[in-house]
C-alpha atoms as a PDB file:
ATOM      1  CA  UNK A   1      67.024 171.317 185.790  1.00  0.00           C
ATOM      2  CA  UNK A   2      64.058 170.414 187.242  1.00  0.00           C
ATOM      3  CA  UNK A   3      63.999 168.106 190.848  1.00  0.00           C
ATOM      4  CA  UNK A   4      62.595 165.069 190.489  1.00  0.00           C
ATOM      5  CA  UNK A   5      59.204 165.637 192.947  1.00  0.00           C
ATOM      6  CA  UNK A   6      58.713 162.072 194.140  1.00  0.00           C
ATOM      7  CA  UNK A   7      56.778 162.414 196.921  1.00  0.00           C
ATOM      8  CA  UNK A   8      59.323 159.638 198.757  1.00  0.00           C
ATOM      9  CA  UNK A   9      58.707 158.319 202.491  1.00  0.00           C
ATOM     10  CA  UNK A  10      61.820 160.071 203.562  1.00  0.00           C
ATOM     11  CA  UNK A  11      60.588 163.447 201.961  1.00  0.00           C
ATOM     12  CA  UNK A  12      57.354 163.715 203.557  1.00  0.00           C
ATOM     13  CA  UNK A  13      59.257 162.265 207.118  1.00  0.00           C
ATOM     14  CA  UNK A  14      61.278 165.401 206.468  1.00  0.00           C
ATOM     15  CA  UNK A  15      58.762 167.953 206.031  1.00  0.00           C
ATOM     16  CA  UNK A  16      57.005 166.394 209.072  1.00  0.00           C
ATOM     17  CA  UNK A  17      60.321 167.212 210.918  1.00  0.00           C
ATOM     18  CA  UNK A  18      60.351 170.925 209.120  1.00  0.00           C
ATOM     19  CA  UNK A  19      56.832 171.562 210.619  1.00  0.00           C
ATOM     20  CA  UNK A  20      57.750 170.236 214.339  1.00  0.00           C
ATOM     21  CA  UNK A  21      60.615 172.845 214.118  1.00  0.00           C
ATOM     22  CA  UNK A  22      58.096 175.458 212.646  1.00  0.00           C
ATOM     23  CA  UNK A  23      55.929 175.007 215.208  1.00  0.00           C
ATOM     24  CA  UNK A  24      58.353 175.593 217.818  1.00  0.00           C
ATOM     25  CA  UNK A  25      57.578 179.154 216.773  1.00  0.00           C
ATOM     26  CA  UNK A  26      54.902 180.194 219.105  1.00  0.00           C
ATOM     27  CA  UNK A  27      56.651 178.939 221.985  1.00  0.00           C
ATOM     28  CA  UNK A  28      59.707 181.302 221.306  1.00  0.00           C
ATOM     29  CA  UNK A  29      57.244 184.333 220.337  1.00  0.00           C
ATOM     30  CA  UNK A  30      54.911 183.690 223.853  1.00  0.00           C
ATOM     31  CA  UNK A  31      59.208 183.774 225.504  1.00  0.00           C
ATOM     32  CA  UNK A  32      59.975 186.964 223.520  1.00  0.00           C
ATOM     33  CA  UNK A  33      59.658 190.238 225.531  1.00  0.00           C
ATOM     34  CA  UNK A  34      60.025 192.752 222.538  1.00  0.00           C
ATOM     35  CA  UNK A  35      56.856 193.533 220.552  1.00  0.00           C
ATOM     36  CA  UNK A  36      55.594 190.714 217.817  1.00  0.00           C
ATOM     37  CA  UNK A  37      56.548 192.046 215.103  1.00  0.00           C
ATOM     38  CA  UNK A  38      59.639 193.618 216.027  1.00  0.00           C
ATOM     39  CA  UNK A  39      60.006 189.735 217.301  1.00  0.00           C
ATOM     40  CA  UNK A  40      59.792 188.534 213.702  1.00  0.00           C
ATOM     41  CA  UNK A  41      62.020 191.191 212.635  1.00  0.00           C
ATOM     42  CA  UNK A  42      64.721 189.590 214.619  1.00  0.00           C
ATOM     43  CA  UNK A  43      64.130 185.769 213.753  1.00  0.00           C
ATOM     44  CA  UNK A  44      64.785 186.880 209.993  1.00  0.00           C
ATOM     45  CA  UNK A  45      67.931 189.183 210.712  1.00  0.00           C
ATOM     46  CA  UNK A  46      70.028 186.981 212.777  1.00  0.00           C
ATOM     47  CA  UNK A  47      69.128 184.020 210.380  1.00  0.00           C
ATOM     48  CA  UNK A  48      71.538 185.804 207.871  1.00  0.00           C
ATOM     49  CA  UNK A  49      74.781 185.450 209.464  1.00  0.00           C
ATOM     50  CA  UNK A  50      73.645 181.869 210.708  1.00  0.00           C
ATOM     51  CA  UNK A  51      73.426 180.948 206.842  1.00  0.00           C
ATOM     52  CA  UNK A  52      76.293 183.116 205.234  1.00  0.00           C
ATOM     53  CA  UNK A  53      78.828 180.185 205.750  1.00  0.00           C
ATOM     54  CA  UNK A  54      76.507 178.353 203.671  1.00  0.00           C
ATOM     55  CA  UNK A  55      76.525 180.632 200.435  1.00  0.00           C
ATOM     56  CA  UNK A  56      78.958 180.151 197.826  1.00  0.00           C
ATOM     57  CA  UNK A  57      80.017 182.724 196.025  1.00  0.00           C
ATOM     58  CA  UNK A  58      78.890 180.974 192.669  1.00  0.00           C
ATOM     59  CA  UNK A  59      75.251 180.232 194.134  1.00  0.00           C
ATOM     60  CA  UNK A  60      74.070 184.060 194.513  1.00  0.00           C
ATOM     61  CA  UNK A  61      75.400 184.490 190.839  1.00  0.00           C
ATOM     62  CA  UNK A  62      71.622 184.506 189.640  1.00  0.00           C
ATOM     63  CA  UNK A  63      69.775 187.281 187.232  1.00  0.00           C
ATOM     64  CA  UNK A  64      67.464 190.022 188.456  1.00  0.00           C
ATOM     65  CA  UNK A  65      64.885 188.536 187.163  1.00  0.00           C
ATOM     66  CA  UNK A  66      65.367 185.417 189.695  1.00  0.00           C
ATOM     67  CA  UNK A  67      66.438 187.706 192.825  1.00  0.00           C
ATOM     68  CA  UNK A  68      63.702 190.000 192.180  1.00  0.00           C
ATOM     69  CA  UNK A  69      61.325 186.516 193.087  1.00  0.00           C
ATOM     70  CA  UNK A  70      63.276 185.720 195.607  1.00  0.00           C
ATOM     71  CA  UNK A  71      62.711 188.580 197.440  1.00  0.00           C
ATOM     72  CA  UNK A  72      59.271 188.590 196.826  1.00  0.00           C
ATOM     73  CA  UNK A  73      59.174 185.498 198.219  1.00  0.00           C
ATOM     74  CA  UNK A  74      60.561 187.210 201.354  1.00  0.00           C
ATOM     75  CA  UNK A  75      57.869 189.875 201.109  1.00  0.00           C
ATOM     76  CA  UNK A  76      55.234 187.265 201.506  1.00  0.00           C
ATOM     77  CA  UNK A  77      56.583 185.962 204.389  1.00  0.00           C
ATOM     78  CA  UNK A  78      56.527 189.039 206.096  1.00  0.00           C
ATOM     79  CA  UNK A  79      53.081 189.383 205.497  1.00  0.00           C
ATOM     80  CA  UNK A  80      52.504 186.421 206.895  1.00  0.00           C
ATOM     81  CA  UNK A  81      53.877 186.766 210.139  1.00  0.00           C
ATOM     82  CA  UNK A  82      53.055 190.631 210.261  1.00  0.00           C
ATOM     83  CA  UNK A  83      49.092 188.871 209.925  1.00  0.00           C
ATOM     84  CA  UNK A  84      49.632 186.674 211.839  1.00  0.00           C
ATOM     85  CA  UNK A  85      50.986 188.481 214.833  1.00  0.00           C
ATOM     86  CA  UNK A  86      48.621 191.069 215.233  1.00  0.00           C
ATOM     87  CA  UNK A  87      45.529 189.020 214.466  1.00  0.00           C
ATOM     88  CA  UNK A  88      46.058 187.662 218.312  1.00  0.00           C
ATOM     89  CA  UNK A  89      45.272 190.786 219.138  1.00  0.00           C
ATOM     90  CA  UNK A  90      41.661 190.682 217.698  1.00  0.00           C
ATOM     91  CA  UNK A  91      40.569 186.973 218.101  1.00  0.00           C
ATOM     92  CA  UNK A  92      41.775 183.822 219.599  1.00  0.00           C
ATOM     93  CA  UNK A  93      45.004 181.520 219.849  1.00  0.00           C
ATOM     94  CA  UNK A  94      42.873 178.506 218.214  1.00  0.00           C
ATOM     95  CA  UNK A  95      41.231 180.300 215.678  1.00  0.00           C
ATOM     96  CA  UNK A  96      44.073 182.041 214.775  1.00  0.00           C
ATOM     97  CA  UNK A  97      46.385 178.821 214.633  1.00  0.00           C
ATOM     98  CA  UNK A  98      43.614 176.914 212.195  1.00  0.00           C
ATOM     99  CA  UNK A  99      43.085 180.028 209.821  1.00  0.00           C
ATOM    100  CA  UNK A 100      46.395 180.587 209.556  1.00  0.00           C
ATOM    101  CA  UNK A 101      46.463 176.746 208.364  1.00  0.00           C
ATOM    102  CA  UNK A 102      44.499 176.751 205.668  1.00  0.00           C
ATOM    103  CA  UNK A 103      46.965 176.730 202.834  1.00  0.00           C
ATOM    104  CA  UNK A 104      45.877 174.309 200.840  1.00  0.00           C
ATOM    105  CA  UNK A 105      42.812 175.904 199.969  1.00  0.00           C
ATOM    106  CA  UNK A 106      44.903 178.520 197.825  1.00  0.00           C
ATOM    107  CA  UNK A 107      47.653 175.714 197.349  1.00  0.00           C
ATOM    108  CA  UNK A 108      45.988 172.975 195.482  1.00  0.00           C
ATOM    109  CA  UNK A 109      43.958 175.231 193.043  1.00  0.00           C
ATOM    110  CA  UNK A 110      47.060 176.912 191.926  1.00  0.00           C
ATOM    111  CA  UNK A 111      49.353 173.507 191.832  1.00  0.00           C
ATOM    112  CA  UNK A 112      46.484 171.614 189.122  1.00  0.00           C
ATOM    113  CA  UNK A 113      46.260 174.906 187.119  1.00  0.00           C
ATOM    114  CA  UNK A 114      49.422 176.377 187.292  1.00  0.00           C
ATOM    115  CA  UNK A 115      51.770 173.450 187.866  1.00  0.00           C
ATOM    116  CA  UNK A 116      49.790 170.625 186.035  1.00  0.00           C
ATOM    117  CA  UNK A 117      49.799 168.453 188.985  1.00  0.00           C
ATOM    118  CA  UNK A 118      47.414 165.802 189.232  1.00  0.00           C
ATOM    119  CA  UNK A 119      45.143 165.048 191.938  1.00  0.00           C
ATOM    120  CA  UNK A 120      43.287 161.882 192.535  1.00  0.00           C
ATOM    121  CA  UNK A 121      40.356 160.757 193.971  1.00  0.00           C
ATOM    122  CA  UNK A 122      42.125 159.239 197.339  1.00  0.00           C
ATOM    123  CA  UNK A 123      44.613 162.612 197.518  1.00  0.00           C
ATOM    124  CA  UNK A 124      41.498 164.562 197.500  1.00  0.00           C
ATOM    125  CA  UNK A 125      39.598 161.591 199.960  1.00  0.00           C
ATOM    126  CA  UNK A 126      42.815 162.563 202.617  1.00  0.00           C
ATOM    127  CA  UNK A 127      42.216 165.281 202.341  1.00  0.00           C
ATOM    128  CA  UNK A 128      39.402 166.190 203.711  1.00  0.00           C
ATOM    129  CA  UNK A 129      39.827 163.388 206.237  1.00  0.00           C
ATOM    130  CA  UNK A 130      43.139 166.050 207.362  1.00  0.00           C
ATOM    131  CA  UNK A 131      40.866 168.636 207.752  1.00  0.00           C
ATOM    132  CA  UNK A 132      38.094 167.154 209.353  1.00  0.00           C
ATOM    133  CA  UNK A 133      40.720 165.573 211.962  1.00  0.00           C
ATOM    134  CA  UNK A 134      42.215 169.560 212.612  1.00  0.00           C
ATOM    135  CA  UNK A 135      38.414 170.475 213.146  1.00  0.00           C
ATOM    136  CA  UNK A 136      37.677 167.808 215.581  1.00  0.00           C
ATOM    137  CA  UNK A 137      40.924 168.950 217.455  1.00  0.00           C
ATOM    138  CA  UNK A 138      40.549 172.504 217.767  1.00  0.00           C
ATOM    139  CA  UNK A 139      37.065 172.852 217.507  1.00  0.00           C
ATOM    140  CA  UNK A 140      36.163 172.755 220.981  1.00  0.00           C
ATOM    141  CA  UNK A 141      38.039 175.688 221.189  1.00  0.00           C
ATOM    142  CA  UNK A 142      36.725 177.824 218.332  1.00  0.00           C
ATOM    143  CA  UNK A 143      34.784 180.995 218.424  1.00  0.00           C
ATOM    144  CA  UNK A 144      33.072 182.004 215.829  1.00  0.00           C
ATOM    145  CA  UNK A 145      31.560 185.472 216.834  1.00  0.00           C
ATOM    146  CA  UNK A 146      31.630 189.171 215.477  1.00  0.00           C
ATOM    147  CA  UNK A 147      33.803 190.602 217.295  1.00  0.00           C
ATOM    148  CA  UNK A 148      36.558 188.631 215.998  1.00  0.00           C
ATOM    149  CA  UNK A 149      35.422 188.520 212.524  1.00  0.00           C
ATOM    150  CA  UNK A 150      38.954 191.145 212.159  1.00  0.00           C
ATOM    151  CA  UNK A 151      41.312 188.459 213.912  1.00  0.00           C
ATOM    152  CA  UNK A 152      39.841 185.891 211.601  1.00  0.00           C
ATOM    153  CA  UNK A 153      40.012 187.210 208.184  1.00  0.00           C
ATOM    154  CA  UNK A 154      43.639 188.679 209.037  1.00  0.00           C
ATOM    155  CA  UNK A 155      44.243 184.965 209.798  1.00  0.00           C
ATOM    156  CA  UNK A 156      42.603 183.767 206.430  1.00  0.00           C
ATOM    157  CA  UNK A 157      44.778 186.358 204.710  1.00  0.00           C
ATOM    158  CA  UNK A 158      47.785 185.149 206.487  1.00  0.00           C
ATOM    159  CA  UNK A 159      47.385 181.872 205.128  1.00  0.00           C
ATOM    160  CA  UNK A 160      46.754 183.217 201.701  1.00  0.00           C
ATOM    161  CA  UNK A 161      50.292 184.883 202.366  1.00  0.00           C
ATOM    162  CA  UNK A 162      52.255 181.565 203.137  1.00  0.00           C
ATOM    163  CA  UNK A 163      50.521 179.891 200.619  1.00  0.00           C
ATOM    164  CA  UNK A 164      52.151 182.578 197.712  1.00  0.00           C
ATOM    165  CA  UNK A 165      55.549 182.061 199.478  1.00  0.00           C
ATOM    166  CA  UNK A 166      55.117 178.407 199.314  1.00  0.00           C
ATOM    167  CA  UNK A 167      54.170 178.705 195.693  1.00  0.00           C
ATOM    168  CA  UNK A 168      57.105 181.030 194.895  1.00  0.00           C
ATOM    169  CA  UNK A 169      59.913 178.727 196.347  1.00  0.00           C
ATOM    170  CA  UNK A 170      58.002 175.566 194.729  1.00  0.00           C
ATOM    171  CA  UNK A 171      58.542 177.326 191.567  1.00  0.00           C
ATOM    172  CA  UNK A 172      62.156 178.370 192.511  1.00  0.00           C
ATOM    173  CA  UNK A 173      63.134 174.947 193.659  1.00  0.00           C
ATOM    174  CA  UNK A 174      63.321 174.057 190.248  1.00  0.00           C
ATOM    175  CA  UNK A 175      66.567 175.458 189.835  1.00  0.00           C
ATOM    176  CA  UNK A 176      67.467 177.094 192.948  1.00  0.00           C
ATOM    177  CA  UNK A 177      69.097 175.771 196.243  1.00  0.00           C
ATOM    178  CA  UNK A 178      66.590 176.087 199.175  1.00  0.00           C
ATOM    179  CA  UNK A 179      69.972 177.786 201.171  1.00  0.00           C
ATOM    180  CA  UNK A 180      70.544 180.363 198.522  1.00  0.00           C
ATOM    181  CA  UNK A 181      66.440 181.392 198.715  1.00  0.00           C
ATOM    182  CA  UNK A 182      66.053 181.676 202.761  1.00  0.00           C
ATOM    183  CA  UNK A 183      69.404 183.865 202.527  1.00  0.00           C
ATOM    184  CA  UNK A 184      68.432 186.155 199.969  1.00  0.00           C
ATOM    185  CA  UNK A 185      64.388 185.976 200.907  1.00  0.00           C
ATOM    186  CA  UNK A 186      65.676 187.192 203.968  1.00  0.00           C
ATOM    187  CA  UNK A 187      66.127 190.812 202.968  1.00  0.00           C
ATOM    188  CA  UNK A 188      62.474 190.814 201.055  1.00  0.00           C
ATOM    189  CA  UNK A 189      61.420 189.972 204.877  1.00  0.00           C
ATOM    190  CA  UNK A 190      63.370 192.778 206.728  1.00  0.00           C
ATOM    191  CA  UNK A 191      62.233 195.324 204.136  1.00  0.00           C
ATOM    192  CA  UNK A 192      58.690 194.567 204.592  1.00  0.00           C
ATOM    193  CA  UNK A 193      58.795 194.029 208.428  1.00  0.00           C
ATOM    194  CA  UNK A 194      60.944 197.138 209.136  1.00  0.00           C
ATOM    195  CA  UNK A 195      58.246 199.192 207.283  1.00  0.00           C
ATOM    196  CA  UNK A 196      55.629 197.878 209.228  1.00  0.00           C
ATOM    197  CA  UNK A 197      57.578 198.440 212.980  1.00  0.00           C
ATOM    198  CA  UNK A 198      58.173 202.092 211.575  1.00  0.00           C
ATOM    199  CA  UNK A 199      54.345 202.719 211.259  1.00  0.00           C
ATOM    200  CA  UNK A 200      53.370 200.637 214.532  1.00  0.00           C
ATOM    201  CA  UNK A 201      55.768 199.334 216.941  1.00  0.00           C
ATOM    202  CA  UNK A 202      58.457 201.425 216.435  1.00  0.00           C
ATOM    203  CA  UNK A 203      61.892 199.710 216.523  1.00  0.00           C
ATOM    204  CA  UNK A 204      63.042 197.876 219.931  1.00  0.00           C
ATOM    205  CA  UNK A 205      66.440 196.666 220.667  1.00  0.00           C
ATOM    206  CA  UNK A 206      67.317 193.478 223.024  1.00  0.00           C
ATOM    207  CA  UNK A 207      69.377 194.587 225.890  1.00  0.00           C
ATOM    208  CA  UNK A 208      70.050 191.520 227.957  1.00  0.00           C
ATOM    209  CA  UNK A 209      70.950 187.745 227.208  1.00  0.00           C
ATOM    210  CA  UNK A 210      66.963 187.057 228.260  1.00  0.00           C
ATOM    211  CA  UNK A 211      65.815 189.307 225.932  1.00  0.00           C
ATOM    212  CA  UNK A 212      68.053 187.748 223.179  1.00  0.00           C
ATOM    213  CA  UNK A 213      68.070 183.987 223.519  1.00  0.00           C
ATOM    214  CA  UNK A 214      64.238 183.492 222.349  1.00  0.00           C
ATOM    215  CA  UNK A 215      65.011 185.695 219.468  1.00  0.00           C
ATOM    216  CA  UNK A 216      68.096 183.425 218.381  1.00  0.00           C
ATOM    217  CA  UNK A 217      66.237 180.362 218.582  1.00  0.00           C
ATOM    218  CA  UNK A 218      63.659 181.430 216.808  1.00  0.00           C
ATOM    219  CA  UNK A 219      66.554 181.929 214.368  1.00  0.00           C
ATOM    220  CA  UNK A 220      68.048 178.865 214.196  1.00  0.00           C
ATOM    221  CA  UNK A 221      65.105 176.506 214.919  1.00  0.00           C
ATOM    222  CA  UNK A 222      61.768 178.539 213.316  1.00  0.00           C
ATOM    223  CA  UNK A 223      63.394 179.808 210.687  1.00  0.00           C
ATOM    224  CA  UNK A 224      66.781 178.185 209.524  1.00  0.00           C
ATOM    225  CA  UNK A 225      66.107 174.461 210.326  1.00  0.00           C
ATOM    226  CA  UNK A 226      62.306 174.672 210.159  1.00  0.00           C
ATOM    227  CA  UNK A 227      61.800 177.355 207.207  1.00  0.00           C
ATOM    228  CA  UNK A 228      64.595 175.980 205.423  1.00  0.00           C
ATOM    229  CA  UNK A 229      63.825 172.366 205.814  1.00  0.00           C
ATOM    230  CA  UNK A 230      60.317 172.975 204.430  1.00  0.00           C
ATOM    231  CA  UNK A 231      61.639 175.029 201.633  1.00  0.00           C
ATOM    232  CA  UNK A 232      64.497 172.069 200.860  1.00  0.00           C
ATOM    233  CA  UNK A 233      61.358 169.959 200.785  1.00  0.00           C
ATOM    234  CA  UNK A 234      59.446 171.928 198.270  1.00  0.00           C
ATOM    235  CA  UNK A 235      61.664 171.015 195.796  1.00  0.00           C
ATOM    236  CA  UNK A 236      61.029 167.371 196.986  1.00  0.00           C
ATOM    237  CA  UNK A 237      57.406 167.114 197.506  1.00  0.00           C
ATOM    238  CA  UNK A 238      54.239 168.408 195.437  1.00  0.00           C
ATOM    239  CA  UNK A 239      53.531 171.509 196.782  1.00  0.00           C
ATOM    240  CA  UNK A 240      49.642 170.361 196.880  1.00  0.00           C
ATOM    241  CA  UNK A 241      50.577 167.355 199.238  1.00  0.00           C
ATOM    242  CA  UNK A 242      53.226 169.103 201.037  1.00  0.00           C
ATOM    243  CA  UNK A 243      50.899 172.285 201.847  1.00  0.00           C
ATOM    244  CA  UNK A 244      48.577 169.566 203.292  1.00  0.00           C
ATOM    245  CA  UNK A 245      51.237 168.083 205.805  1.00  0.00           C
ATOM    246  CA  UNK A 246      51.257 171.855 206.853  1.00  0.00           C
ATOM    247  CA  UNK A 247      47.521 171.605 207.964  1.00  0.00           C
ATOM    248  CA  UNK A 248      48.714 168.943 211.011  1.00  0.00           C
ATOM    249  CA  UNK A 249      50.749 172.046 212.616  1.00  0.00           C
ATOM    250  CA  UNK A 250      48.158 172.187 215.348  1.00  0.00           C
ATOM    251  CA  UNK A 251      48.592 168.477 215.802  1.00  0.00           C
ATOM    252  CA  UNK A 252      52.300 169.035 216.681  1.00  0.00           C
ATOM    253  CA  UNK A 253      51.226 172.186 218.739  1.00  0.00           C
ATOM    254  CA  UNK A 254      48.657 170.414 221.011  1.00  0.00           C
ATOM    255  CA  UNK A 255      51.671 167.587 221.110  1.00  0.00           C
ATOM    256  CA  UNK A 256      54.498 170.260 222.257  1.00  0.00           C
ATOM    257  CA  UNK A 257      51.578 171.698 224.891  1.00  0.00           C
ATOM    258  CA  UNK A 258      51.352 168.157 226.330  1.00  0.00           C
ATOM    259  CA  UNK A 259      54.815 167.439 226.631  1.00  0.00           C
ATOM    260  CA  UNK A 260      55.908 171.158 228.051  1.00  0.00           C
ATOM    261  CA  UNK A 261      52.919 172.545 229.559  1.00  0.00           C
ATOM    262  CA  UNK A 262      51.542 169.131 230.707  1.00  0.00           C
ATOM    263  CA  UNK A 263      48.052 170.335 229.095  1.00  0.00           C
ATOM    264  CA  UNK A 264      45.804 167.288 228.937  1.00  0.00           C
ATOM    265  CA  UNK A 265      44.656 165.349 225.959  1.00  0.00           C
ATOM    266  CA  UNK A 266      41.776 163.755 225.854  1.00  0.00           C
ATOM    267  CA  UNK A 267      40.061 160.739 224.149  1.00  0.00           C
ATOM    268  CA  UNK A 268      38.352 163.162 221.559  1.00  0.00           C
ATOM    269  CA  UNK A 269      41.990 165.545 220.779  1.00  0.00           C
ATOM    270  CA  UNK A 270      44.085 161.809 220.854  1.00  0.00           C
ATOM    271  CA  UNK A 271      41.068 160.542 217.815  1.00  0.00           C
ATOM    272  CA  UNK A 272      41.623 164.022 216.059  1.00  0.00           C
ATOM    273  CA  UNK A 273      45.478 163.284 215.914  1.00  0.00           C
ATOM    274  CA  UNK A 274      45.042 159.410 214.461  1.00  0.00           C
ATOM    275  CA  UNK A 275      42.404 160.684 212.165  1.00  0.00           C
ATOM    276  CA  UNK A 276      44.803 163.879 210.708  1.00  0.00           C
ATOM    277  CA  UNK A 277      47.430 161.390 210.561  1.00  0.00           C
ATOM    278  CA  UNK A 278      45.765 159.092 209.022  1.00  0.00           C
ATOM    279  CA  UNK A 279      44.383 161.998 205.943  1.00  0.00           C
ATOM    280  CA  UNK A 280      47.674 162.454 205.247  1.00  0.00           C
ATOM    281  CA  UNK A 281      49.159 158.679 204.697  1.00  0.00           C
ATOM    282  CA  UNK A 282      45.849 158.522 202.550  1.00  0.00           C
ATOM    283  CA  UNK A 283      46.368 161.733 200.348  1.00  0.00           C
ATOM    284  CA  UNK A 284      50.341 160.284 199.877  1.00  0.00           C
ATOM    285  CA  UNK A 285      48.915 158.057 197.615  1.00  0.00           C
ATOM    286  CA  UNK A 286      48.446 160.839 194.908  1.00  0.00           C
ATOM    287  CA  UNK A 287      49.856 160.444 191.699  1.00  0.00           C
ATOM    288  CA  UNK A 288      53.326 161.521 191.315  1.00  0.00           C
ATOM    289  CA  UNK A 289      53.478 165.027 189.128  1.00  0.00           C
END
């Protein structure tokens, strides 16, 4: 049966929670010794133990038609934070944290086409009020040049990634727990990210409990509460709107850096968060699907 999308206060409150936890992310990945990707690797394989004791046997009882998408689900989440990973290698943090943002470009299209939902005039209004508040945030610390046109259009295909996993489990929602898809996505993951570490990184192991603990968080928070929350909420929440609440990830990350790394924030980044916040109260207002 299909969920009843309502696009309720507590829903979007709870994919603003699943996005705090996503953002988290970086943190752990900055605190991981072992190579990026083989980093990712690792958040995805120890999150399948941590959600076993939450599979019943009768909710993996699905056809191959349905696990097959599942696991491609999985697959484009791998190349998402395969992307995403090594384009910090070939341009900067903040462009690669906004490019990597821009979901709903490929989001929206594909939810009025594909999933009939409606958009109006003020959804569309908050919109670009979100965006323009992200721009004002990060874009004193943008550079557009050349020489990191590579880092940037890995970025813009990174988000093109997490938008078709976002897609896929919006679809699946419809008659699939959010638990059952993280477990089983989980192995569309490790096959893609595995492939990639054998043709790059080669595989590392952690050793020690220092080399371990970032890897388990990133686990528990990144990619069971935060992953899963978001993916509980896609059944929930429009995808359209929802993928727009993802844009304000840099608003929580420029948040986390005041609180932990005491990094300043000025008059001009504390108008960018009101303003973001504000685009996405506005574009709430969109007619129910």
């Amino acid at each position: 049966m299909k969920p009843n999308r309502s696009n309720s206060t507590i829903h979007i409150f709870l994919t603003f929670v699943a996005i705090c936890f996503l953002a988290t992310g970086g943190i752990f990945v900055k605190l991981s010794s072992l190579p990026p990707i083989n980093t990712g690797f690792y958040r995805v394989l120890f999150s399948i133990p941590m959600l076993l004791p939450l599979i019943k046997k009768e909710d993996i009882q699905l056809s191959k038609k349905q696990i097959l998408t599942i696991v491609l689900a999985g697959a484009f989440l791998a190349g998402d934070l395969t992307l995403w990973n090594i384009s910090f290698s070939y341009t900067s943090v903040a462009n690669a944290n906004l490019l990597a943002n821009l979901t709903p470009f490929t989001v929206i299209p594909f939810s009025y086409f594909f999933f009939k939902e409606k958009m109006t005039k003020r959804f569309f209004l908050g919109s670009i009020i979100t965006f323009l508040g992200v721009i004002i945030l990060t874009g004193n610390r943008l550079t557009l040049t050349s020489d990191r046109l590579l880092g940037d259009l890995l970025s813009i295909i990174t988000s093109a990634f997490y938008a078709m996993f976002m897609l896929t489990v919006y679809k699946l929602r419809n008659y699939i727990k959010s638990n059952v898809i993280m477990f089983i996505s989980a192995f569309g993951s490790l096959l893609i990210l595995g492939i990639v570490i054998f043709f790059t990184e080669g595989f590392h192991i952690p050793h020690n409990f220092s080399e371990l603990w970032p890897l388990l968080a990133l686990a528990l928070i990144s990619q069971i509460i935060g992953q899963g929350l978001l993916a509980f909420c896609l059944g929930k929440v429009n995808a359209s709107l929802l993928s727009l609440i993802t844009l304000s990830q840099p608003v929580i990350a420029a948040i986390y850096a005041w609180i932990a790394f005491q990094e300043s924030l000025d008059t001009q980044s504390m108008i960018a968060i009101v303003i973001t916040l504000a685009g996405v109260y506005l574009a709430k207002t969109q007619t129910k699907q």
